[in-house]
PDB file of N, CA and C in Angstrom:
ATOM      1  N   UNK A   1     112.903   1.152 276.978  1.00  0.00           N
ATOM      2  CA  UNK A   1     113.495   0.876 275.687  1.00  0.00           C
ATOM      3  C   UNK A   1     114.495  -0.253 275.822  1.00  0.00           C
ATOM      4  N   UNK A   2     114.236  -1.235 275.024  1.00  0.00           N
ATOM      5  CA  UNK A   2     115.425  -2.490 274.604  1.00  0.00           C
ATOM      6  C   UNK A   2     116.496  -2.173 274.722  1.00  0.00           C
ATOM      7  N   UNK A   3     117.607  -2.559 275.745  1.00  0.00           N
ATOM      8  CA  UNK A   3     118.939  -2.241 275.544  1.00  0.00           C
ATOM      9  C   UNK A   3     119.845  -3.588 275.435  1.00  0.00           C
ATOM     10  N   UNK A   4     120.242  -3.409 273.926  1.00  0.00           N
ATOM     11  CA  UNK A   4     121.427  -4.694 273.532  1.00  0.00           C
ATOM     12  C   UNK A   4     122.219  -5.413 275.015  1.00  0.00           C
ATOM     13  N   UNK A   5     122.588  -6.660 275.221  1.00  0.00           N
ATOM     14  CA  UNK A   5     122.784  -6.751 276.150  1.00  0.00           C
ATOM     15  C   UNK A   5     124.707  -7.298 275.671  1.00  0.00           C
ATOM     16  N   UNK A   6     125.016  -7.554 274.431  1.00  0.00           N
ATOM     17  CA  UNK A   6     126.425  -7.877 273.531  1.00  0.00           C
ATOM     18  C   UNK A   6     126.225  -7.230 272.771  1.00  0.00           C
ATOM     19  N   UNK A   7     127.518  -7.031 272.413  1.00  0.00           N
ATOM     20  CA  UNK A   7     127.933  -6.283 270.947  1.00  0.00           C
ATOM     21  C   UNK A   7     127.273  -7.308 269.972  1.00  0.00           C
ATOM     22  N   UNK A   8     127.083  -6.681 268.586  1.00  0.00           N
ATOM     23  CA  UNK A   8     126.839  -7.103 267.814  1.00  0.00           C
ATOM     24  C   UNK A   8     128.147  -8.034 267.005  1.00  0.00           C
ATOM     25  N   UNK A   9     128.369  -8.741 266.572  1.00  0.00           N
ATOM     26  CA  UNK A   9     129.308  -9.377 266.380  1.00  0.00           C
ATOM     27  C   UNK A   9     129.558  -8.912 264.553  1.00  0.00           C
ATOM     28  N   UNK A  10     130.943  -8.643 263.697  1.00  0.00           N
ATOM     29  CA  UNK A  10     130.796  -8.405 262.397  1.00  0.00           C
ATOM     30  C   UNK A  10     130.100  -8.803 261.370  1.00  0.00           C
ATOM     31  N   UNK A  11     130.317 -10.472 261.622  1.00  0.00           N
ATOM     32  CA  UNK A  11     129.530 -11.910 260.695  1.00  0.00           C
ATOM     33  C   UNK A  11     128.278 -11.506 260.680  1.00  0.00           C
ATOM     34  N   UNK A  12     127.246 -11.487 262.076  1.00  0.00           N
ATOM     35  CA  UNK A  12     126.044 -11.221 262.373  1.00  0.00           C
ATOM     36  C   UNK A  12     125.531 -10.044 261.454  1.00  0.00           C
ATOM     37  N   UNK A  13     126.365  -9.195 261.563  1.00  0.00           N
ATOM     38  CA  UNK A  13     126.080  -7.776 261.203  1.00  0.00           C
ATOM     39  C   UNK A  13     125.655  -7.480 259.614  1.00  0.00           C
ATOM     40  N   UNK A  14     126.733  -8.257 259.562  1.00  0.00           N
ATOM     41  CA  UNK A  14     127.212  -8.136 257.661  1.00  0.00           C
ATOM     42  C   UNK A  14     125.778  -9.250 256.925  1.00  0.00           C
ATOM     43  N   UNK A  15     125.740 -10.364 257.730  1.00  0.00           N
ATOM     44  CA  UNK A  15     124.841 -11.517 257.193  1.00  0.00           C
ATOM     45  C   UNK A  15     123.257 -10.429 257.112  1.00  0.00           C
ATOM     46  N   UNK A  16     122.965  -9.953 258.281  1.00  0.00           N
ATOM     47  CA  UNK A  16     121.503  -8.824 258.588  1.00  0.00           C
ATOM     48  C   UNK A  16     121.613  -7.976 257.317  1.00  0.00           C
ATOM     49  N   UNK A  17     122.916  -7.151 256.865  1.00  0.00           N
ATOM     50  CA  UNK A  17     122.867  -6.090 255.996  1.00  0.00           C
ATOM     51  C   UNK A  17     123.154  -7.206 254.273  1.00  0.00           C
ATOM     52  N   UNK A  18     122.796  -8.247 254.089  1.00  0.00           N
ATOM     53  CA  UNK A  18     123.282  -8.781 252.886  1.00  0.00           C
ATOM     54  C   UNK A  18     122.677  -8.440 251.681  1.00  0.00           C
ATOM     55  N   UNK A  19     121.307  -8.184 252.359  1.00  0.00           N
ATOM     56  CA  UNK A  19     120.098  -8.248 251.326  1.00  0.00           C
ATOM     57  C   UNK A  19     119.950  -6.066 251.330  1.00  0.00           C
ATOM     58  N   UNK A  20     120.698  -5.483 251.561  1.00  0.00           N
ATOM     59  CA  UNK A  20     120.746  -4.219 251.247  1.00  0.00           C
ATOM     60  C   UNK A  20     121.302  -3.946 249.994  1.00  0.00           C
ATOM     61  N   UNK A  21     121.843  -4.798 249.499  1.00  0.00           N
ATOM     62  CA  UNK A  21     122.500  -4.197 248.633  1.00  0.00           C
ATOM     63  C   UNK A  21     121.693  -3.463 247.263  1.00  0.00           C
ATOM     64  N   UNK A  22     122.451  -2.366 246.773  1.00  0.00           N
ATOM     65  CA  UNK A  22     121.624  -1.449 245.441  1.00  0.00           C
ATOM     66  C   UNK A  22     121.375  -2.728 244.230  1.00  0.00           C
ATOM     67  N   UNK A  23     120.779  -2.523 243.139  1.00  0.00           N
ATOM     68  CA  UNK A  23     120.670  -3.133 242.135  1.00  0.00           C
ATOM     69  C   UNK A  23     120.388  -2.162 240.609  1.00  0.00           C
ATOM     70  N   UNK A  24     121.199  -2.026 239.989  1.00  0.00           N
ATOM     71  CA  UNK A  24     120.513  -1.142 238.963  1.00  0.00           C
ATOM     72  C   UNK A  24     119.755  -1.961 237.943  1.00  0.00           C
ATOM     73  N   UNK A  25     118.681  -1.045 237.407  1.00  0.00           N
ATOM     74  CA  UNK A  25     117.332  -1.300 236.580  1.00  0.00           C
ATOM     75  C   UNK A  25     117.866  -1.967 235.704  1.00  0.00           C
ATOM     76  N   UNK A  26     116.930  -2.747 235.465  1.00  0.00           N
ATOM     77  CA  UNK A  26     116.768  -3.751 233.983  1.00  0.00           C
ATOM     78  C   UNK A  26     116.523  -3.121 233.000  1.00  0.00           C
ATOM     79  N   UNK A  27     117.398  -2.534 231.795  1.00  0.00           N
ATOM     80  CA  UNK A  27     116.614  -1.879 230.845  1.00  0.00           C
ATOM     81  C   UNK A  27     116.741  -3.176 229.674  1.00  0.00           C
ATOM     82  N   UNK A  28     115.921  -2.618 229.014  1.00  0.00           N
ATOM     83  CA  UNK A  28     115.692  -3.145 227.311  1.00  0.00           C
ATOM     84  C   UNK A  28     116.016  -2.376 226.109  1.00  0.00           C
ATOM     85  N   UNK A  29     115.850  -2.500 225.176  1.00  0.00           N
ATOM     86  CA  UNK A  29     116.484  -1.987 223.857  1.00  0.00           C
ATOM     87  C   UNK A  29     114.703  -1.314 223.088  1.00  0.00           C
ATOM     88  N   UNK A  30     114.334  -0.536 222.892  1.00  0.00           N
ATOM     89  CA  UNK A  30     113.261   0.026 222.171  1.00  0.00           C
ATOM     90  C   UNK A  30     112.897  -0.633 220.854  1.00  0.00           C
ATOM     91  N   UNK A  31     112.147  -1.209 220.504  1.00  0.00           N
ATOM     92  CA  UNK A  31     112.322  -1.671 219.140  1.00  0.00           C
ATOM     93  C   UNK A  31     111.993  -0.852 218.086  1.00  0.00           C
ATOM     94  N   UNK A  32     111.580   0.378 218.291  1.00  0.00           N
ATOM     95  CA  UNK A  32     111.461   1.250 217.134  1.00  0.00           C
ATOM     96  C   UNK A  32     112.591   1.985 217.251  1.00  0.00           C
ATOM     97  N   UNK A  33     113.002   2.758 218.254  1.00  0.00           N
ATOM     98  CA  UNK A  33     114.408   3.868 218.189  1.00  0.00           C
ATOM     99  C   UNK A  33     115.181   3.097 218.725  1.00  0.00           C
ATOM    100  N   UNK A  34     115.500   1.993 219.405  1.00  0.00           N
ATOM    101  CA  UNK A  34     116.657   1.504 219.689  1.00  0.00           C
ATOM    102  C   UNK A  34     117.312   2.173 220.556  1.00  0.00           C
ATOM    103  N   UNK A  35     116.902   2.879 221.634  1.00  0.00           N
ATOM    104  CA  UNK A  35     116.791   3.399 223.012  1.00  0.00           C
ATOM    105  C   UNK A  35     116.801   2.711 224.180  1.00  0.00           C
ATOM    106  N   UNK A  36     117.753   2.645 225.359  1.00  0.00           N
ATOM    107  CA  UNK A  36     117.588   2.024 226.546  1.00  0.00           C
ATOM    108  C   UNK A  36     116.402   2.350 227.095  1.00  0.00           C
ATOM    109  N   UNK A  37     115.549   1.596 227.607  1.00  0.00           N
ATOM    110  CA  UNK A  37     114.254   1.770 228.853  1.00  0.00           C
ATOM    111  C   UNK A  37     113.614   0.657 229.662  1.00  0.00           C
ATOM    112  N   UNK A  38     113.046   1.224 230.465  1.00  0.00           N
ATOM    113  CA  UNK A  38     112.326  -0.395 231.312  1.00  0.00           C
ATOM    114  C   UNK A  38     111.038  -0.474 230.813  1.00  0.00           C
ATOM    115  N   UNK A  39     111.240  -2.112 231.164  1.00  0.00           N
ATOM    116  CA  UNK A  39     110.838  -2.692 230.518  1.00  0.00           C
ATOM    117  C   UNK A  39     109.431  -2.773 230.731  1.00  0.00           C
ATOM    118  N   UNK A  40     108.245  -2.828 229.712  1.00  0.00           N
ATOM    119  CA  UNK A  40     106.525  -3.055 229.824  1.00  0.00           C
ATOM    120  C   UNK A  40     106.504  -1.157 230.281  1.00  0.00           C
ATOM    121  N   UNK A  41     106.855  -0.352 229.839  1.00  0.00           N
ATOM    122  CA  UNK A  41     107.007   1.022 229.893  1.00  0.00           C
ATOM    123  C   UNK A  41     106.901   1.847 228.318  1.00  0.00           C
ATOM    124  N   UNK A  42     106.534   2.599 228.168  1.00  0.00           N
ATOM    125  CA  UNK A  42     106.276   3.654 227.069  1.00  0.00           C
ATOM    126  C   UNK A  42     107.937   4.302 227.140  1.00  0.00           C
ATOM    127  N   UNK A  43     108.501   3.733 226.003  1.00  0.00           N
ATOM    128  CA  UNK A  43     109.598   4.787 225.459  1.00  0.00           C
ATOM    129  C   UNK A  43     109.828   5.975 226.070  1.00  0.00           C
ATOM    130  N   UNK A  44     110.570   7.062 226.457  1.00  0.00           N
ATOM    131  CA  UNK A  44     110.813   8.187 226.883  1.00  0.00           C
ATOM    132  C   UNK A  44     111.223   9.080 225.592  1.00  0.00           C
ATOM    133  N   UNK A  45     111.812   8.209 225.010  1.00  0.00           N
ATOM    134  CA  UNK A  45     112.417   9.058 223.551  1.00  0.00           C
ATOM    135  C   UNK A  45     111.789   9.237 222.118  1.00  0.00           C
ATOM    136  N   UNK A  46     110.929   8.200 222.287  1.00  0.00           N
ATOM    137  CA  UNK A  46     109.968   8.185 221.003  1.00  0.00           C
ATOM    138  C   UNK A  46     108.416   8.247 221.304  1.00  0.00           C
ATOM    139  N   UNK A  47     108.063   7.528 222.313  1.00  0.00           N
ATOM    140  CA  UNK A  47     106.471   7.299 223.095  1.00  0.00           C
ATOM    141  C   UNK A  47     106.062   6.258 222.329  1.00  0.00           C
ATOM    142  N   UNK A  48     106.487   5.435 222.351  1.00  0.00           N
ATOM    143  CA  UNK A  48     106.014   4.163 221.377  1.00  0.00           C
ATOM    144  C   UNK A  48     106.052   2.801 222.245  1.00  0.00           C
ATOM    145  N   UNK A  49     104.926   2.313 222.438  1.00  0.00           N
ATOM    146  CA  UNK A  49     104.849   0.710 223.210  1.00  0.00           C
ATOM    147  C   UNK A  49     104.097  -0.401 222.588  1.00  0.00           C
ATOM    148  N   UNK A  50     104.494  -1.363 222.487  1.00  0.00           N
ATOM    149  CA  UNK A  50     103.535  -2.113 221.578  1.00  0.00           C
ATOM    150  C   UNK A  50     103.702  -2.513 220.728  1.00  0.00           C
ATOM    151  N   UNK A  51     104.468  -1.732 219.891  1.00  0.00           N
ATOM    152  CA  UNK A  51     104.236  -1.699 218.145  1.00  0.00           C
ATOM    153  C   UNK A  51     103.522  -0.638 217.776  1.00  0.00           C
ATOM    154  N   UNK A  52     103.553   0.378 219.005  1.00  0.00           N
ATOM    155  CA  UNK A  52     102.198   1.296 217.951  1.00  0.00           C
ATOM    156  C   UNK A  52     102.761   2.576 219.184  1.00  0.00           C
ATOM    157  N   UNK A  53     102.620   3.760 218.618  1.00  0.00           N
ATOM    158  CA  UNK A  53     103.031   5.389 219.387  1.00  0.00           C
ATOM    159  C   UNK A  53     101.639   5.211 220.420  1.00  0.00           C
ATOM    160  N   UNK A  54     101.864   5.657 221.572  1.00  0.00           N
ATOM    161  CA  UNK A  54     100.939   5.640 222.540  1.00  0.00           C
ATOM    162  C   UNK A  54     101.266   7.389 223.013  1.00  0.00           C
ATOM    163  N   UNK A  55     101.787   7.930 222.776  1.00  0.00           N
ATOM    164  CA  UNK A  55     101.878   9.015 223.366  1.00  0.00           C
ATOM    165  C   UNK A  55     102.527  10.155 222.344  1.00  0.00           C
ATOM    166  N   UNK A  56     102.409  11.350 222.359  1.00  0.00           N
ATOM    167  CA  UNK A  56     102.915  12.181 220.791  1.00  0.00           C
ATOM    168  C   UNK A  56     103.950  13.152 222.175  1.00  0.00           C
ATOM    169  N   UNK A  57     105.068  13.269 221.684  1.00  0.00           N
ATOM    170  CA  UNK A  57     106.335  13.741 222.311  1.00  0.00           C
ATOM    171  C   UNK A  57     106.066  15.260 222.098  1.00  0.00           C
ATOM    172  N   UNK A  58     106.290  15.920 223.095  1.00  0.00           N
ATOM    173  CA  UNK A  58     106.929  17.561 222.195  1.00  0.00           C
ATOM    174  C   UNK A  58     107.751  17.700 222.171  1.00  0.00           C
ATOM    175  N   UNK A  59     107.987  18.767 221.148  1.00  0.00           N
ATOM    176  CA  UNK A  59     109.449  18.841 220.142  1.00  0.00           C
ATOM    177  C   UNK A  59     110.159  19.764 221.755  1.00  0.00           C
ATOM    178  N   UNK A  60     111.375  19.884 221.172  1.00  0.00           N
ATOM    179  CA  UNK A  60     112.431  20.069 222.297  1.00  0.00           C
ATOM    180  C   UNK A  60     112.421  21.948 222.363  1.00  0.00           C
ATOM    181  N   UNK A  61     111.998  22.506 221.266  1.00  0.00           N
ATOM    182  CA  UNK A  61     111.717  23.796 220.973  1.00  0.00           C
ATOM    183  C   UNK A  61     110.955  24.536 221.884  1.00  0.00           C
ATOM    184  N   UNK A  62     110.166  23.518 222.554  1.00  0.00           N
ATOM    185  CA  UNK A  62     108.958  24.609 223.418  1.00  0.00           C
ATOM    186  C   UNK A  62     107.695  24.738 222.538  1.00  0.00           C
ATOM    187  N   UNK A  63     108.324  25.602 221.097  1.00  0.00           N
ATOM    188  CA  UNK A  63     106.348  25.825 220.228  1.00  0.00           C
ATOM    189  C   UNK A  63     106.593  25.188 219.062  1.00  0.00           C
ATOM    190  N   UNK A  64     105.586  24.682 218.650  1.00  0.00           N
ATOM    191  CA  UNK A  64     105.299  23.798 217.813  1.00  0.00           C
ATOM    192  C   UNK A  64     105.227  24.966 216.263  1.00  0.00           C
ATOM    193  N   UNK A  65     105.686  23.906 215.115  1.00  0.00           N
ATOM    194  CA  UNK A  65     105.947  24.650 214.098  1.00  0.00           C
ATOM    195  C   UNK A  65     104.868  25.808 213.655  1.00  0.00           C
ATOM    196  N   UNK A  66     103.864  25.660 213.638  1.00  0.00           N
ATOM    197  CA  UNK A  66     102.810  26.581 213.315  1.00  0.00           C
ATOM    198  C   UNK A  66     102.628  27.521 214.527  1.00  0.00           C
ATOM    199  N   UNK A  67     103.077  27.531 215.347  1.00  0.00           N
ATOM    200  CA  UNK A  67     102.580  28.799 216.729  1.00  0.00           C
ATOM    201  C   UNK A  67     103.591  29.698 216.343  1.00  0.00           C
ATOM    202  N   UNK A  68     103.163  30.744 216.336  1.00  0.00           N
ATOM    203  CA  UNK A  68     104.517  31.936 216.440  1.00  0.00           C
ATOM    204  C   UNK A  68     104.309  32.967 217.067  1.00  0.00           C
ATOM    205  N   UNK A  69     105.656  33.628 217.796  1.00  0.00           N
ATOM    206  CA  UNK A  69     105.551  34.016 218.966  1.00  0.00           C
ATOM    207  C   UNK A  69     105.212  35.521 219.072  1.00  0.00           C
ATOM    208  N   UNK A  70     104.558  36.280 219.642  1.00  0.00           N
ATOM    209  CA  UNK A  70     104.519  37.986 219.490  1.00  0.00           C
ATOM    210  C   UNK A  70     105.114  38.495 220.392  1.00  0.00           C
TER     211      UNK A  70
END
């Protein structure tokens, strides 16, 4: 196994780790609900991409108005 033969020096160190750094996501604005999301992605809050609903949400209830429970 490779064993360092100098310390690593700080400059060196720091210059290697520069490109680590985090970046947070690019969001966009929804143009139907006006919702943060990323971008070329289907809404999370409405399901709408395009100009047009691509996906039908369920309600937050669990059952849908006509099911009822026994």
């Amino acid at each position: 196994m490779g064993v360092p033969k100098r310390k690593v020096a700080h400059a060196r160190q720091m210059d290697r780790r520069s490109h680590h750094a985090l970046t947070l996501p690019k969001l966009v604005e929804c143009t139907h609900c006006h919702e943060q999301k990323l971008p070329h992605r289907v809404c999370p809050a409405c399901g709408w991409y395009n100009g047009r609903q691509v996906i039908e949400l369920k309600s937050v209830g669990g059952a849908s108005a006509g099911e009822e429970s026994a």
